[in-house]
N, C-alpha and C. Protein backbone atom coordinates (compact mmCIF):
# COMPACT_ATOMS: atom_id res chain seq x y z
N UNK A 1 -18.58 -9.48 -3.93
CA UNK A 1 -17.65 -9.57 -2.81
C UNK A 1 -18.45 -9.43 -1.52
N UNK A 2 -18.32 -10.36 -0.47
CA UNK A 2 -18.67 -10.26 0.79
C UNK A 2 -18.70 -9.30 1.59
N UNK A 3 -19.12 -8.49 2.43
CA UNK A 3 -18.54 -7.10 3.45
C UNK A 3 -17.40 -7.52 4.02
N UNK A 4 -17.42 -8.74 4.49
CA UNK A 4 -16.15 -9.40 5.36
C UNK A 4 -15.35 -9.78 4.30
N UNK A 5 -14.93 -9.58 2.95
CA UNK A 5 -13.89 -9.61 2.30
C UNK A 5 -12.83 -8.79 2.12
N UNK A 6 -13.61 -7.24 2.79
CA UNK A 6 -12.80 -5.90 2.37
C UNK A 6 -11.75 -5.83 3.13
N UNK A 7 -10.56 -5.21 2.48
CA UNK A 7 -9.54 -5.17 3.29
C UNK A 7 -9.00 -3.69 2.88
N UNK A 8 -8.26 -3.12 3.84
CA UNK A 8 -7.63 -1.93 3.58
C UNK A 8 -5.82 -2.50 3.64
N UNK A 9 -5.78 -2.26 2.77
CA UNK A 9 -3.65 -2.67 2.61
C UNK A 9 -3.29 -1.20 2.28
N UNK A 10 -2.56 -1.16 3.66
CA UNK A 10 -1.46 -0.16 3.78
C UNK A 10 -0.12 -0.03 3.55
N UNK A 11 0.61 0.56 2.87
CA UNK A 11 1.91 0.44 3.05
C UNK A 11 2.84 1.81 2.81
N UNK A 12 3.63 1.84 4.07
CA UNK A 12 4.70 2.63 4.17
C UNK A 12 5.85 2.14 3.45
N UNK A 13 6.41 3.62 2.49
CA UNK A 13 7.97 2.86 2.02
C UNK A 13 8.16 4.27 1.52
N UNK A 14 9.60 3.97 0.56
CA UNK A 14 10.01 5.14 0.29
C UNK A 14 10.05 5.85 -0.85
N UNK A 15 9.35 7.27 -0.68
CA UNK A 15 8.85 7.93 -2.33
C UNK A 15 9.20 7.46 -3.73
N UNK A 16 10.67 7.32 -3.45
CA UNK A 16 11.62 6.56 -4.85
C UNK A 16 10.27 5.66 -5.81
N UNK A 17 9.19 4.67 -4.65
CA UNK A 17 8.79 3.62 -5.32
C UNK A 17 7.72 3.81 -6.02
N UNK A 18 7.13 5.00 -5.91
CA UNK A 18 5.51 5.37 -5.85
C UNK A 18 5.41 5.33 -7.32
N UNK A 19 6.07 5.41 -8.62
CA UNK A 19 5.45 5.10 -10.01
C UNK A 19 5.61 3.28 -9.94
N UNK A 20 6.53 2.40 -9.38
CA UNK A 20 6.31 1.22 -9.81
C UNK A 20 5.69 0.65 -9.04
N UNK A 21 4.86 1.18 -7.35
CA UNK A 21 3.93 0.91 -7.17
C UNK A 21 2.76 0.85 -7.53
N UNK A 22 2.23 1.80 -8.22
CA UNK A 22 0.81 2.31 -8.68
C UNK A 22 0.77 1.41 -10.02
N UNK A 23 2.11 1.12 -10.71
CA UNK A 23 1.81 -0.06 -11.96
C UNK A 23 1.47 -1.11 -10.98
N UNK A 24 2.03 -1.53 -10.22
CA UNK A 24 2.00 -2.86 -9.89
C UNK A 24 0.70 -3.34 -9.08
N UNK A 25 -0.01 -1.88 -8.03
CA UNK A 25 -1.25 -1.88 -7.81
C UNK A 25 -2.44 -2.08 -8.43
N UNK A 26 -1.94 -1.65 -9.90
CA UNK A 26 -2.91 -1.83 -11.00
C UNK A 26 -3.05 -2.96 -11.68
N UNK A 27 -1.90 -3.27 -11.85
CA UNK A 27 -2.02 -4.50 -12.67
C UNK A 27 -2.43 -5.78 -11.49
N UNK A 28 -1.89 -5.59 -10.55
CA UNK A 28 -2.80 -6.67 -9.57
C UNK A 28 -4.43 -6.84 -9.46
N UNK A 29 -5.19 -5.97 -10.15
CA UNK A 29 -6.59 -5.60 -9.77
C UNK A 29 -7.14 -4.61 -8.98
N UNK A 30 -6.53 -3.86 -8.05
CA UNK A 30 -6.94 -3.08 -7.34
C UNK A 30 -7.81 -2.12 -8.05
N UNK A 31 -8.67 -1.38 -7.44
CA UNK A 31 -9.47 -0.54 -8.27
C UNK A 31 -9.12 1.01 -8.48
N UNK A 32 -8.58 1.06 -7.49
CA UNK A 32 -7.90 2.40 -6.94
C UNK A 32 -7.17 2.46 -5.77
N UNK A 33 -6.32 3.63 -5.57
CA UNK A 33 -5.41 4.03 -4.26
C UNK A 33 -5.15 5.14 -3.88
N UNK A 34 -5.16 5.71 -2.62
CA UNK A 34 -4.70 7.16 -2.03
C UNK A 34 -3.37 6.61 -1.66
N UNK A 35 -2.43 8.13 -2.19
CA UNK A 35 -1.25 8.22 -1.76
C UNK A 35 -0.89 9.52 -1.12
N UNK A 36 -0.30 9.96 0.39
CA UNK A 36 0.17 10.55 0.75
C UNK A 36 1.59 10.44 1.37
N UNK A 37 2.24 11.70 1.69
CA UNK A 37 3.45 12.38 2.21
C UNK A 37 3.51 11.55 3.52
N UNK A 38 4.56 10.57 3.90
CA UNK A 38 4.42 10.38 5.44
C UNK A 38 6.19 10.40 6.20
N UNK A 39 6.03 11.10 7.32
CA UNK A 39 7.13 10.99 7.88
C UNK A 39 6.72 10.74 9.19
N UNK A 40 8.26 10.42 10.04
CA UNK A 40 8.25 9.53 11.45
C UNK A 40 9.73 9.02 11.08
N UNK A 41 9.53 8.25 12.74
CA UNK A 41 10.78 7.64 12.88
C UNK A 41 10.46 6.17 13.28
N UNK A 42 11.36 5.25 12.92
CA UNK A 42 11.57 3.54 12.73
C UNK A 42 12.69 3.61 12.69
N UNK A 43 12.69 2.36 11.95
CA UNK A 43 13.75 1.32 12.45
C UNK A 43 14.91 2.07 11.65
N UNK A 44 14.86 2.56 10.61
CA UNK A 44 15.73 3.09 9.43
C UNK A 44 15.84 5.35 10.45
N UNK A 45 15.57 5.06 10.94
CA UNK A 45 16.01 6.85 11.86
C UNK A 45 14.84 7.62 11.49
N UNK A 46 14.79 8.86 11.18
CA UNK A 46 14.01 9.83 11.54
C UNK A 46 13.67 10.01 9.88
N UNK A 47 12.69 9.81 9.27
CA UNK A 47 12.15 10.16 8.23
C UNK A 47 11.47 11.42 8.11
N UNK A 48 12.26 12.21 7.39
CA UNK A 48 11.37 14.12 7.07
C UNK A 48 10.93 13.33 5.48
N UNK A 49 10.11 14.90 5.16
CA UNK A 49 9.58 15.11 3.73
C UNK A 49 10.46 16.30 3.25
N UNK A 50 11.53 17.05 3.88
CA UNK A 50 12.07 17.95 3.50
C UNK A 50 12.69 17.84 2.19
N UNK A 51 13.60 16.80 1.89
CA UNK A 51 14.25 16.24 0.55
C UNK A 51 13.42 14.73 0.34
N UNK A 52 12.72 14.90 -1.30
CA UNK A 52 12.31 13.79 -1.55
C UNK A 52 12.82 12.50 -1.90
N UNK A 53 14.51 12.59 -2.02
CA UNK A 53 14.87 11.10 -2.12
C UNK A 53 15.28 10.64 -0.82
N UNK A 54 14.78 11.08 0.57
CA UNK A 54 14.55 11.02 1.46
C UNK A 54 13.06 10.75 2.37
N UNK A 55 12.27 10.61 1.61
CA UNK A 55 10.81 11.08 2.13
C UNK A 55 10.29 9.47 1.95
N UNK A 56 8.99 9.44 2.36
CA UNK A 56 8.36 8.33 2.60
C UNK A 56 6.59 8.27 2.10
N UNK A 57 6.32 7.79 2.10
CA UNK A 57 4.95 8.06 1.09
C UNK A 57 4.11 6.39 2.30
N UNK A 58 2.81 7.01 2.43
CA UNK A 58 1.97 6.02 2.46
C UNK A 58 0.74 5.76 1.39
N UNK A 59 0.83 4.26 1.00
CA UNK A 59 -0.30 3.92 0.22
C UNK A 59 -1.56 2.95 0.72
N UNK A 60 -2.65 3.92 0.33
CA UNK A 60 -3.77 2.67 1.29
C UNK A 60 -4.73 2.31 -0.06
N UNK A 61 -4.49 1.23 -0.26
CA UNK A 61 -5.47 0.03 -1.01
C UNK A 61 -7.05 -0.28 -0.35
N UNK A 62 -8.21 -0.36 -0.71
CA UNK A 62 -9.00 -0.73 -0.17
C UNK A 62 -9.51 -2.11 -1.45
N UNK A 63 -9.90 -3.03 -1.24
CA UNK A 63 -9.85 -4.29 -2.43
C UNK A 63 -10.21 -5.28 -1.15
N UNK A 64 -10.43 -6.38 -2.34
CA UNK A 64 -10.91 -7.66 -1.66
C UNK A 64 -9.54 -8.14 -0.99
N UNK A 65 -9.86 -9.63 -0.60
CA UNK A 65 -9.07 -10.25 0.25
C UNK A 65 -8.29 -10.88 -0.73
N UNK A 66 -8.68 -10.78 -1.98
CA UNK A 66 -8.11 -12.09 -2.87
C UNK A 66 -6.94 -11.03 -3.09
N UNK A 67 -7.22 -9.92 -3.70
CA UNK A 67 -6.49 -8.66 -4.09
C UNK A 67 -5.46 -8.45 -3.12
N UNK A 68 -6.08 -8.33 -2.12
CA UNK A 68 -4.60 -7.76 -1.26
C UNK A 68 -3.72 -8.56 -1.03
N UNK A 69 -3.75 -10.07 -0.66
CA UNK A 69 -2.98 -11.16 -0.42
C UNK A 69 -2.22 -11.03 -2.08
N UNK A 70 -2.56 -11.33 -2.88
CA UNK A 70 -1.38 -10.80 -4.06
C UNK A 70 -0.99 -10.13 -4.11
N UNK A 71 -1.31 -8.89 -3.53
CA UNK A 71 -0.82 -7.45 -3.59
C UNK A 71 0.45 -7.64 -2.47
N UNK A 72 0.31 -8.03 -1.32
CA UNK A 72 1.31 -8.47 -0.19
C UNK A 72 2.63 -9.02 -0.92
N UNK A 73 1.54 -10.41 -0.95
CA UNK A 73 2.76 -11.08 -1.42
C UNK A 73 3.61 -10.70 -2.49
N UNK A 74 3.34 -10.13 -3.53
CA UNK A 74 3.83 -9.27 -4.68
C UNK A 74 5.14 -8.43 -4.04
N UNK A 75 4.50 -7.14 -3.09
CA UNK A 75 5.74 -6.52 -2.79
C UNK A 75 6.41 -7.11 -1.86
N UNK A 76 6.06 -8.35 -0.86
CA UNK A 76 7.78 -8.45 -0.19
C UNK A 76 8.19 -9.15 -1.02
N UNK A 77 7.72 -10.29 -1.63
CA UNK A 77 9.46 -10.60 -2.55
C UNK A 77 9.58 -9.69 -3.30
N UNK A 78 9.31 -8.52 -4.01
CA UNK A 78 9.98 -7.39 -4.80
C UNK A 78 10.58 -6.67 -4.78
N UNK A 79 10.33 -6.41 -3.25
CA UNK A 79 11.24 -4.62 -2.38
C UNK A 79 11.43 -5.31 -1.12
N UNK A 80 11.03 -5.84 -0.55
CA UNK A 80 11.78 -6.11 1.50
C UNK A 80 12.78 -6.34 1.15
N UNK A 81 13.61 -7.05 0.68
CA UNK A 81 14.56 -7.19 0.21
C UNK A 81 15.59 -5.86 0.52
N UNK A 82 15.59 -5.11 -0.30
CA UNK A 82 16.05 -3.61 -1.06
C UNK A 82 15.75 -2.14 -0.40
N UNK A 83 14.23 -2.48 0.00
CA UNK A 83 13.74 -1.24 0.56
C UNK A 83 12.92 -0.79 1.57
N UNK A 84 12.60 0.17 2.06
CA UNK A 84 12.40 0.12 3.70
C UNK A 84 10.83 0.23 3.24
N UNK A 85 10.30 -1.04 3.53
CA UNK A 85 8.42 -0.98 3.30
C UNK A 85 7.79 -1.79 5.08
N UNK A 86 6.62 -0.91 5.02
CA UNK A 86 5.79 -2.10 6.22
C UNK A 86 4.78 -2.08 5.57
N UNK A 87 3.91 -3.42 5.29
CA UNK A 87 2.67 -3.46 5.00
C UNK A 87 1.64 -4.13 5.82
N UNK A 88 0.65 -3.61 6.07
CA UNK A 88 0.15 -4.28 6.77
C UNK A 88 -1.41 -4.36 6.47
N UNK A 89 -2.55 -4.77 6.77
CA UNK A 89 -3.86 -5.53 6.24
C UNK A 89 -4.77 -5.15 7.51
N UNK A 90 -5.91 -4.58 7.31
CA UNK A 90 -7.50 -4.42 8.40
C UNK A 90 -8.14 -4.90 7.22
N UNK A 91 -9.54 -5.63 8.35
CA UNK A 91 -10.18 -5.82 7.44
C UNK A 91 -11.47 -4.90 8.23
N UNK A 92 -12.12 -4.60 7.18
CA UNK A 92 -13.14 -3.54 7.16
C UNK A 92 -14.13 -3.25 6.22
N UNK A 93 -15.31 -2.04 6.93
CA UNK A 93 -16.80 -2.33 6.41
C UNK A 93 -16.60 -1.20 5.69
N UNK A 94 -17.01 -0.86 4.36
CA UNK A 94 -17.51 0.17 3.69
C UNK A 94 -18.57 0.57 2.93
N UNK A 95 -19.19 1.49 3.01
CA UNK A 95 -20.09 1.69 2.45
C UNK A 95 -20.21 1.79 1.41
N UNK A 96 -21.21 1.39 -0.01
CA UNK A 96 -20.50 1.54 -1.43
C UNK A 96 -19.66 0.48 -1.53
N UNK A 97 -20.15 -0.36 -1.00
CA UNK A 97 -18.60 -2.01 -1.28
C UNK A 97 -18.06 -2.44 -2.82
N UNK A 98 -19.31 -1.69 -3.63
CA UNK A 98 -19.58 -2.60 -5.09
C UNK A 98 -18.71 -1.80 -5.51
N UNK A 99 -17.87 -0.65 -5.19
CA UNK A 99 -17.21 -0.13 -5.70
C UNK A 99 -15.58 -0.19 -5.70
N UNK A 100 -15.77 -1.16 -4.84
CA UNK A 100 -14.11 -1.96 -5.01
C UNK A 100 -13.52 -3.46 -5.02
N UNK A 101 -14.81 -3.79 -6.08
CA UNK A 101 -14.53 -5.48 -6.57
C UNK A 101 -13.58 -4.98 -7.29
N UNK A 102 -12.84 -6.49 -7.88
CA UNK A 102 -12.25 -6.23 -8.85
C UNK A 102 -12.59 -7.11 -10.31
């Protein structure tokens, strides 16, 4: 993979999704993912972590370009639809690159 292939795919949505994300991260190729606790306010009102079928989770992907563009496209037709997600794509340098071909 190129340095200029790496991409970091982020996505905000809501805790509910975080086991059929991490299948679906996987089975796309990704190599791995950090998931944390995220709250704020958008378009959907004021997001706490206080009650978790309320809470919001961010996931950041780091993978090639080929990876994340399936990975994208994967979740909006799956959840925009249904559920409150933003995803969005940097592309970026890391050190150790060989460690997130797929």
């Amino acid at each position: 993979m190129k340095d200029n292939d790496i991409r970091l795919l982020t996505i905000f949505t809501e805790a509910a999704l975080e086991t059929s994300l991490v299948k679906d991260i996987e089975q796309l190729g990704a190599s791995g993912y950090t998931i944390t606790n995220a709250r704020g306010k958008g378009s959907h009102g004021l997001r706490g972590a206080t009650w978790e079928a309320n809470s919001n989770i961010r996931i950041e992907v780091i993978c090639s370009l080929e990876v994340s563009k399936q990975l994208t496209e994967h979740l909006k037709n799956s959840y925009y639809e249904n559920y409150a997600m933003v995803i969005f794509t940097t592309q970026i340098e890391v050190l150790r690159s060989n460690k997130f071909t797929s």
